[in-house]
N, C-alpha and C. Protein backbone atom coordinates (compact mmCIF):
# COMPACT_ATOMS: atom_id res chain seq x y z
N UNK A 1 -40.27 112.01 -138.55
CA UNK A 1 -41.66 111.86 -138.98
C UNK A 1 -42.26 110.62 -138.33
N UNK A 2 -43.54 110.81 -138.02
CA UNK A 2 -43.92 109.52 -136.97
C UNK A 2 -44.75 108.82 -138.07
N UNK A 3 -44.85 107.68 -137.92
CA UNK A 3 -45.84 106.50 -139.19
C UNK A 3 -47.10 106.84 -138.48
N UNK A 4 -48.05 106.81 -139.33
CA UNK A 4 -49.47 106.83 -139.44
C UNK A 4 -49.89 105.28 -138.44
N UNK A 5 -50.49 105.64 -137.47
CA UNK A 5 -51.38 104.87 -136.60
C UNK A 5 -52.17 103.69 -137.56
N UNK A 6 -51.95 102.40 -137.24
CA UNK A 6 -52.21 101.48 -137.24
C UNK A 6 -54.67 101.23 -137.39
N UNK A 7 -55.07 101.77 -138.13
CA UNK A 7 -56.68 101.64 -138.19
C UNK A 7 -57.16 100.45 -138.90
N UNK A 8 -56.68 99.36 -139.06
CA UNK A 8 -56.96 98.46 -139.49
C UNK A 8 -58.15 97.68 -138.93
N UNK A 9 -57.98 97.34 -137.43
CA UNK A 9 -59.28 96.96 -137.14
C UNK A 9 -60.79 97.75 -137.08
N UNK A 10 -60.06 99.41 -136.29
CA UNK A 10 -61.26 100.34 -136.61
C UNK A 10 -62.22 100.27 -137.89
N UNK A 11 -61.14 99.90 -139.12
CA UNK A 11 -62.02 100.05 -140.07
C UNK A 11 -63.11 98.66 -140.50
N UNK A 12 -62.53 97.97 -139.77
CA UNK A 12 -63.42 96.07 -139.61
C UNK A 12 -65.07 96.37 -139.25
N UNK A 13 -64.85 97.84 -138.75
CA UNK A 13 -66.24 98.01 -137.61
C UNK A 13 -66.98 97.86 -138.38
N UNK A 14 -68.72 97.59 -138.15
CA UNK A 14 -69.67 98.31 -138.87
C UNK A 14 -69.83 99.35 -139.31
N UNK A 15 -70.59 100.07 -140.55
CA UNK A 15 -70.89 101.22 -140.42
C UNK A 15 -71.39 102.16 -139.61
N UNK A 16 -72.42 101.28 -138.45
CA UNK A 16 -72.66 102.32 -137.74
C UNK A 16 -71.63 102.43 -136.46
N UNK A 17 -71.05 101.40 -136.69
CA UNK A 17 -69.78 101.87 -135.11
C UNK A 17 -68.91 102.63 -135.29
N UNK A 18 -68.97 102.38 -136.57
CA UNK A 18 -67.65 103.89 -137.46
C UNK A 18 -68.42 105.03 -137.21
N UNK A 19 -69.21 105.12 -137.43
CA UNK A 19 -69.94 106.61 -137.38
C UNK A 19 -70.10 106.81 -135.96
N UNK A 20 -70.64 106.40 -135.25
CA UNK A 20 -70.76 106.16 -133.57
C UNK A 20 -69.24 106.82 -133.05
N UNK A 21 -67.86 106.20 -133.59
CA UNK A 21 -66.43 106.67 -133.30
C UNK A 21 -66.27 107.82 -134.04
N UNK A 22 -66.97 108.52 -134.91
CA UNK A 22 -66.43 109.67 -135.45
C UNK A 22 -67.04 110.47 -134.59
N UNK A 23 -68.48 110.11 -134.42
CA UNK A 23 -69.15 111.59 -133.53
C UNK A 23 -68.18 111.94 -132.05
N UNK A 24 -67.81 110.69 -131.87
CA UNK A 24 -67.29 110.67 -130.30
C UNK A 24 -65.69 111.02 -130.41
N UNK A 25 -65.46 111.16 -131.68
CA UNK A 25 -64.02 111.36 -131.71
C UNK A 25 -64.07 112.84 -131.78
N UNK A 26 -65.49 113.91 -132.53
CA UNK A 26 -65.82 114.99 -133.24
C UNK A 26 -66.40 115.89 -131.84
N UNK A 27 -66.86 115.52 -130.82
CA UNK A 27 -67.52 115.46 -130.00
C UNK A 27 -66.36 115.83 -128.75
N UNK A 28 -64.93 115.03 -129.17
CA UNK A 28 -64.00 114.82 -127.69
C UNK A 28 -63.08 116.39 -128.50
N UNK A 29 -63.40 116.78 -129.72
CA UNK A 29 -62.83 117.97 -130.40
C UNK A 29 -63.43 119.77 -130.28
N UNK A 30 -64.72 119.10 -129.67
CA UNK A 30 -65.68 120.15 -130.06
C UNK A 30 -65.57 121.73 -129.44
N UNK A 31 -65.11 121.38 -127.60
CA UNK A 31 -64.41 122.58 -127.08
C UNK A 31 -63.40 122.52 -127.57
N UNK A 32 -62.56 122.20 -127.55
CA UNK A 32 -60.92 122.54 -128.13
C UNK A 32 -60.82 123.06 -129.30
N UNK A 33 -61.91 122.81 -130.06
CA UNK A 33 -61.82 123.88 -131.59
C UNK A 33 -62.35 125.12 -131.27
N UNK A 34 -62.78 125.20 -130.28
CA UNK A 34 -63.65 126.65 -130.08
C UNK A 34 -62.30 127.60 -129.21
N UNK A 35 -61.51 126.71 -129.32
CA UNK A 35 -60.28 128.02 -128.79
C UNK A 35 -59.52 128.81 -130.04
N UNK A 36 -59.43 128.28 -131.04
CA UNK A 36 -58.74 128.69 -132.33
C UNK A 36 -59.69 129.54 -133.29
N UNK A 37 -59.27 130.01 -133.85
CA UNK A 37 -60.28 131.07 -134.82
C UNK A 37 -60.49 130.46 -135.96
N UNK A 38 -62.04 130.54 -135.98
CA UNK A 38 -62.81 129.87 -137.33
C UNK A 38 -62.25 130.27 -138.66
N UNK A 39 -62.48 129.65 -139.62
CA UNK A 39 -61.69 130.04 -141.03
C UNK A 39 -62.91 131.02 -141.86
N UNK A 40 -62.47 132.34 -142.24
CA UNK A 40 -63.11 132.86 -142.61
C UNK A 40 -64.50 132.64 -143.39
N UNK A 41 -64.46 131.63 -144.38
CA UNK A 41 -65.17 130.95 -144.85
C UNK A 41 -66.59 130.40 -144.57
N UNK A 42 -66.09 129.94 -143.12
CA UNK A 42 -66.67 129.13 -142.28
C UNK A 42 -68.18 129.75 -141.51
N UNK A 43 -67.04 130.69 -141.13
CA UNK A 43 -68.01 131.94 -140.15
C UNK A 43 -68.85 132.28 -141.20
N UNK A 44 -68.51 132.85 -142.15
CA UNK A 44 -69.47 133.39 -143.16
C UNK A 44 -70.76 132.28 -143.14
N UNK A 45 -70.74 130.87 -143.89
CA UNK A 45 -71.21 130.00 -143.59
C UNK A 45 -72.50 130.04 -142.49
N UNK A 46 -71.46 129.91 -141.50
CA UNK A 46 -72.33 129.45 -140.03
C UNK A 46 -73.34 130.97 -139.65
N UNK A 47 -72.58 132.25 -140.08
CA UNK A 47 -73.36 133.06 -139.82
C UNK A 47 -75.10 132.85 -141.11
N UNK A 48 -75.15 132.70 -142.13
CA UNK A 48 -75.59 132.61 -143.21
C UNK A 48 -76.78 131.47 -142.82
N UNK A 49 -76.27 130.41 -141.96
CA UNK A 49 -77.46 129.57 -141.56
C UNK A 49 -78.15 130.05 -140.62
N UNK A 50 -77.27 131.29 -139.60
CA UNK A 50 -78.12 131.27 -138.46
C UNK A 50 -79.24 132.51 -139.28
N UNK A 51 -79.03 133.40 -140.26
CA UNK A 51 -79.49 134.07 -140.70
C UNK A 51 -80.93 133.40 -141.45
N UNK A 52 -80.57 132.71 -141.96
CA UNK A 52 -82.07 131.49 -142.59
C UNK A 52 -82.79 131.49 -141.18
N UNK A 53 -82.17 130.60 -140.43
CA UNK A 53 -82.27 130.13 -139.25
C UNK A 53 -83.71 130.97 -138.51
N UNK A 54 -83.16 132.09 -138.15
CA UNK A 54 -83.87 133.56 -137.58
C UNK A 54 -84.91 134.25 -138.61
N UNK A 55 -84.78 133.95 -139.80
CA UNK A 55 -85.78 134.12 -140.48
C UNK A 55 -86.85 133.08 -140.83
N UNK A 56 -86.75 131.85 -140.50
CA UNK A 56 -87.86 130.95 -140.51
C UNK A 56 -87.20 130.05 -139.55
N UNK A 57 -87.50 130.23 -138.15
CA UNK A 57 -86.86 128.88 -137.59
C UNK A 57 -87.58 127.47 -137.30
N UNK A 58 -88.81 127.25 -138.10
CA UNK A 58 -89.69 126.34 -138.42
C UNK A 58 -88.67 125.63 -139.71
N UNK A 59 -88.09 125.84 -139.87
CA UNK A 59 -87.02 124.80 -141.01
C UNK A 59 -85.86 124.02 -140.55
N UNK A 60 -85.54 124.32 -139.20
CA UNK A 60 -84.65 123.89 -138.78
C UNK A 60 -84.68 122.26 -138.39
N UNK A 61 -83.94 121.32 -138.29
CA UNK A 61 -84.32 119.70 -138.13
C UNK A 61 -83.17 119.57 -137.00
N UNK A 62 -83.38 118.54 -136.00
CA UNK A 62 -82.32 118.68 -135.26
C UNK A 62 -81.04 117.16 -135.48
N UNK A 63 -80.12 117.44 -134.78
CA UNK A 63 -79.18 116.59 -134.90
C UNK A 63 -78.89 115.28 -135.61
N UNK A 64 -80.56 114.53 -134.58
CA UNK A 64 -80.71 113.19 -135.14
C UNK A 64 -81.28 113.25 -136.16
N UNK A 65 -82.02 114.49 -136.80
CA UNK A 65 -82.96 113.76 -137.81
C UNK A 65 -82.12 113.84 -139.04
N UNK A 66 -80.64 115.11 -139.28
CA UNK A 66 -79.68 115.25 -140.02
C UNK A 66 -79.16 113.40 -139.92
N UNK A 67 -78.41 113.16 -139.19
CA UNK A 67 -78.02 111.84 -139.10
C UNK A 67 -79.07 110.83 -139.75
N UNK A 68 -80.22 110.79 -139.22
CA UNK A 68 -81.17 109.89 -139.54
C UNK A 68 -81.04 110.17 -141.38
N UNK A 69 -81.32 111.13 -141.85
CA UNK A 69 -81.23 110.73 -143.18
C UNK A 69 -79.94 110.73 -143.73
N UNK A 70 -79.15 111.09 -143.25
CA UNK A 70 -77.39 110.55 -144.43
C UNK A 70 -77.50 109.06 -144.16
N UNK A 71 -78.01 108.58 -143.01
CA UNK A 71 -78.01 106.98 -143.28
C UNK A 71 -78.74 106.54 -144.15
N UNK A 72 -80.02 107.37 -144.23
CA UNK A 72 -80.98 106.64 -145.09
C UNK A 72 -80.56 106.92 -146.67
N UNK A 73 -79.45 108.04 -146.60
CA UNK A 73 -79.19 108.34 -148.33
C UNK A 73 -78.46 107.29 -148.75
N UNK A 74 -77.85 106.20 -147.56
CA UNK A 74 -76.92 105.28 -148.17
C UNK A 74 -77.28 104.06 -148.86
């Protein structure tokens, strides 16, 4: 069994450099998850938004503005 990686300083960061390292960590994942099959759940999900989505796509907000407010919920 290998010991858990050493994040001690990672976690020293700011909040926003932490978040900055997750997108880029989420980001260096993003093709490589698209080789494995989604969890049933999921798909359902993702299909379910695109379905909103296509029925009013005047609701949709993009990337930053999702980001922009979880910061501001903090």
């Amino acid at each position: 069994m290998q010991s858990r990686p050493d994040y001690t300083e990672l976690l020293k960061l700011p909040p926003a450099e932490r978040l900055q390292l997750i997108e880029d960590l989420w980001e260096s994942l993003a093709d490589s998850s698209l080789e494995e099959p989604l969890h049933p759940a999921i798909l359902e999900e993702l299909r379910d938004r695109l379905a909103r989505y296509d029925a009013d796509p005047s609701t949709a907000i993009s990337w930053d503005e999702v980001k922009r407010r979880l910061r501001e919920d903090r």
